[in-house]
Protein backbone atom coordinates (compact mmCIF):
# COMPACT_ATOMS: atom_id res chain seq x y z
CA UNK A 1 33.15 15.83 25.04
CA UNK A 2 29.74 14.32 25.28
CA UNK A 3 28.64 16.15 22.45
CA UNK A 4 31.51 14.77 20.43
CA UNK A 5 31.22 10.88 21.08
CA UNK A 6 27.15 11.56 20.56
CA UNK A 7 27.76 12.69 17.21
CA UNK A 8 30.43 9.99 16.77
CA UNK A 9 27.94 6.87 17.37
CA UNK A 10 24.89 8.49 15.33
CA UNK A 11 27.80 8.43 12.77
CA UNK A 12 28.39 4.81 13.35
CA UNK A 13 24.70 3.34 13.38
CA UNK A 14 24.13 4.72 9.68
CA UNK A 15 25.93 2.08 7.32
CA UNK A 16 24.40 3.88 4.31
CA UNK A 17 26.55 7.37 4.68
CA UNK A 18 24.90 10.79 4.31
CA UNK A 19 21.44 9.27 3.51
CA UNK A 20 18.99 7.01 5.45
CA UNK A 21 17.04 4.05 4.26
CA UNK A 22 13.73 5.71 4.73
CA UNK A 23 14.69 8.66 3.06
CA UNK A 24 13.04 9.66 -0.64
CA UNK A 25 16.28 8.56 -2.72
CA UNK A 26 16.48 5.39 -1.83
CA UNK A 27 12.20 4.69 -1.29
CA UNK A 28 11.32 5.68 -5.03
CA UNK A 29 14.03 3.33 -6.80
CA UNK A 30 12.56 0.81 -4.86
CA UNK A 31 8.94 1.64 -5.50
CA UNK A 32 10.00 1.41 -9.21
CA UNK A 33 11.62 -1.10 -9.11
CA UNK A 34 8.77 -3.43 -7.50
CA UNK A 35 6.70 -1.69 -9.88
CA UNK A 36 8.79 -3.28 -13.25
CA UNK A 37 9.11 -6.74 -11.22
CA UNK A 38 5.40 -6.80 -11.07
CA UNK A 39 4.85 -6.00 -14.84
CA UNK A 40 7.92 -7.94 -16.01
CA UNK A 41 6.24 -11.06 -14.12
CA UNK A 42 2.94 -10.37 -15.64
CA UNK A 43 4.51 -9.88 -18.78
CA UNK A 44 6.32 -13.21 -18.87
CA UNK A 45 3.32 -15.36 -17.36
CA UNK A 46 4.89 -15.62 -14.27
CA UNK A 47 2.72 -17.48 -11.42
CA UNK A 48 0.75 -14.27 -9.38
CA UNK A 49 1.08 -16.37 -6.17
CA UNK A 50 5.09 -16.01 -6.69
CA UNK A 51 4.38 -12.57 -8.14
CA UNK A 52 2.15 -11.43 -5.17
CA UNK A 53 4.67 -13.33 -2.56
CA UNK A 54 7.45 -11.20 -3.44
CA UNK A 55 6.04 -8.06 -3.75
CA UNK A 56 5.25 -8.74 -0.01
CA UNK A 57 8.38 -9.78 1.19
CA UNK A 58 10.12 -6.43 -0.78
CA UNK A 59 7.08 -3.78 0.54
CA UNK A 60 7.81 -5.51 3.74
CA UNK A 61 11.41 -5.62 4.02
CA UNK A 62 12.19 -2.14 2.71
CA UNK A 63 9.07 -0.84 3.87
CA UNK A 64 8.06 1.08 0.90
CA UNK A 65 4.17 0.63 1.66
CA UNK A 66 4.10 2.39 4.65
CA UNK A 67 6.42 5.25 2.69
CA UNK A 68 3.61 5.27 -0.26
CA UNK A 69 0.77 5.81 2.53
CA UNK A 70 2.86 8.34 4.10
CA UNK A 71 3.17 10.12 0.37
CA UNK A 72 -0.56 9.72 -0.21
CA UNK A 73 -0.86 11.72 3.09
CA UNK A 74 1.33 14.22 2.59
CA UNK A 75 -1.64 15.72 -0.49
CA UNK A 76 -2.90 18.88 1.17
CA UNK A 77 -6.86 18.54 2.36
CA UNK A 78 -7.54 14.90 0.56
CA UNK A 79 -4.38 12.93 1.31
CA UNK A 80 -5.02 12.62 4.75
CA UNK A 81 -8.30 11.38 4.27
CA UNK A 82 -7.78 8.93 1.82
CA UNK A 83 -5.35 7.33 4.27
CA UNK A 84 -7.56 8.02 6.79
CA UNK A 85 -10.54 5.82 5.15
CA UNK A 86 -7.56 3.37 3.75
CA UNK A 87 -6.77 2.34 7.28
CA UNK A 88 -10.04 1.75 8.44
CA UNK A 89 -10.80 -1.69 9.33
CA UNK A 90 -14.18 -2.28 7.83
CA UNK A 91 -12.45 -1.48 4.40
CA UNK A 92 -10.28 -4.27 5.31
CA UNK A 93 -12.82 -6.93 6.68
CA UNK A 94 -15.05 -5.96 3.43
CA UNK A 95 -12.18 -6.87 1.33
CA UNK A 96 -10.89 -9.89 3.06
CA UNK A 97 -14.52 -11.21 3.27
CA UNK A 98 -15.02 -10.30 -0.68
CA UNK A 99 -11.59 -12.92 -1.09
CA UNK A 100 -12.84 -15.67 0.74
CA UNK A 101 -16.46 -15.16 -0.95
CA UNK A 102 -14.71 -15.38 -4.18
CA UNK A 103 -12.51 -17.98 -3.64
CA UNK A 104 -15.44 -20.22 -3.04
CA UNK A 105 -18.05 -18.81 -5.37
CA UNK A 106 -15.05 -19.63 -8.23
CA UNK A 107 -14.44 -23.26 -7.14
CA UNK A 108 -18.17 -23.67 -7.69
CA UNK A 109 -18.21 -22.28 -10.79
CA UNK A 110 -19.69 -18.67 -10.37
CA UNK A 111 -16.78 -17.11 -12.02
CA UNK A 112 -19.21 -14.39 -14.14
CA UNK A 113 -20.76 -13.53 -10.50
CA UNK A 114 -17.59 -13.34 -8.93
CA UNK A 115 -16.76 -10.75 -11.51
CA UNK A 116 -20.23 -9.11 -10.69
CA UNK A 117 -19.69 -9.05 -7.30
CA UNK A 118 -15.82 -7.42 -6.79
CA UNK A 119 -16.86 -4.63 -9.35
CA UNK A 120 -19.67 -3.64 -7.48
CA UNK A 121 -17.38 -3.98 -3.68
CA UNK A 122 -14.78 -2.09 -5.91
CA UNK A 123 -17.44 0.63 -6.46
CA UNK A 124 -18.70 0.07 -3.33
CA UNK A 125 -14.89 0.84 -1.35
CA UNK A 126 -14.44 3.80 -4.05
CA UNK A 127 -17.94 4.97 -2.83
CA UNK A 128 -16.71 5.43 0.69
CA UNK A 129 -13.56 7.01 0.06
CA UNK A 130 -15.19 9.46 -1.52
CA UNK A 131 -18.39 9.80 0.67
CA UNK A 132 -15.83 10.43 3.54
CA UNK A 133 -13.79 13.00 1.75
CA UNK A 134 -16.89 14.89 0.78
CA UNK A 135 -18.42 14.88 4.04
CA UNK A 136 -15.12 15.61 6.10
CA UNK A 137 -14.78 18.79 3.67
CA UNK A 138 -18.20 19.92 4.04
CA UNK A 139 -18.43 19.66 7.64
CA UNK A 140 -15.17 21.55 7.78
CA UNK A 141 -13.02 18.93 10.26
């Protein structure tokens, strides 16, 4: 009998039937989705604050971020690593520091060095990732 009325309110708490929200078949429609919202807004000169703002608030309500990560990691031998070096937080401070630099350096009117400067943090982030992988695979952890 306990058995029974388990089953009966794991039934109840799923309002979406047979599948769950974080499941696959529901996470890539909404990956695609965001995906043509994103180029339809740059596409029709839409603002990128309002562009950026939702694509926030849908990655963070459905959660589809954290599902892309967890795709990224399920690649044998690199994925984990790339997510690995993705969550580190000196990848984050670097970039948050490079958006505040360039934020300033562009109301002053260094607009070419600003474009100077995020290539070489973009190389500079891409460097890393693949520093870590290499050295993670040759020291065999």
């Amino acid at each position: 009998m306990a058995l029974e009325s388990n089953h009966l309110k794991q039934q109840e708490s799923n309002l979406f039937g047979k599948f769950r929200w974080k499941d696959w078949r529901m996470m890539l429609p909404v990956l695609l989705l965001l995906a043509v919202l994103i180029y339809l807004g740059n596409h029709y000169h839409i603002d990128y604050k309002i562009i950026a703002g939702g694509a926030v608030v849908i990655g963070l309500i459905s959660g589809v971020f954290a599902w892309l990560v967890g795709m990224v990691g399920l690649v044998p031998i690199i994925g984990p690593l790339v997510v690995k070096v993705l969550s580190l937080s000196v990848i984050w401070l670097l970039n948050a520091l490079g958006y505040i630099v360039s934020y300033v350096a562009i109301r002053r009117g260094y607009s070419q060095d600003v474009l100077t400067y995020r290539g070489l943090t973009i190389a500079l982030i891409i460097g890393i990732v693949i520093g870590f992988v290499l050295g993670s695979m040759l020291s065999g952890h």
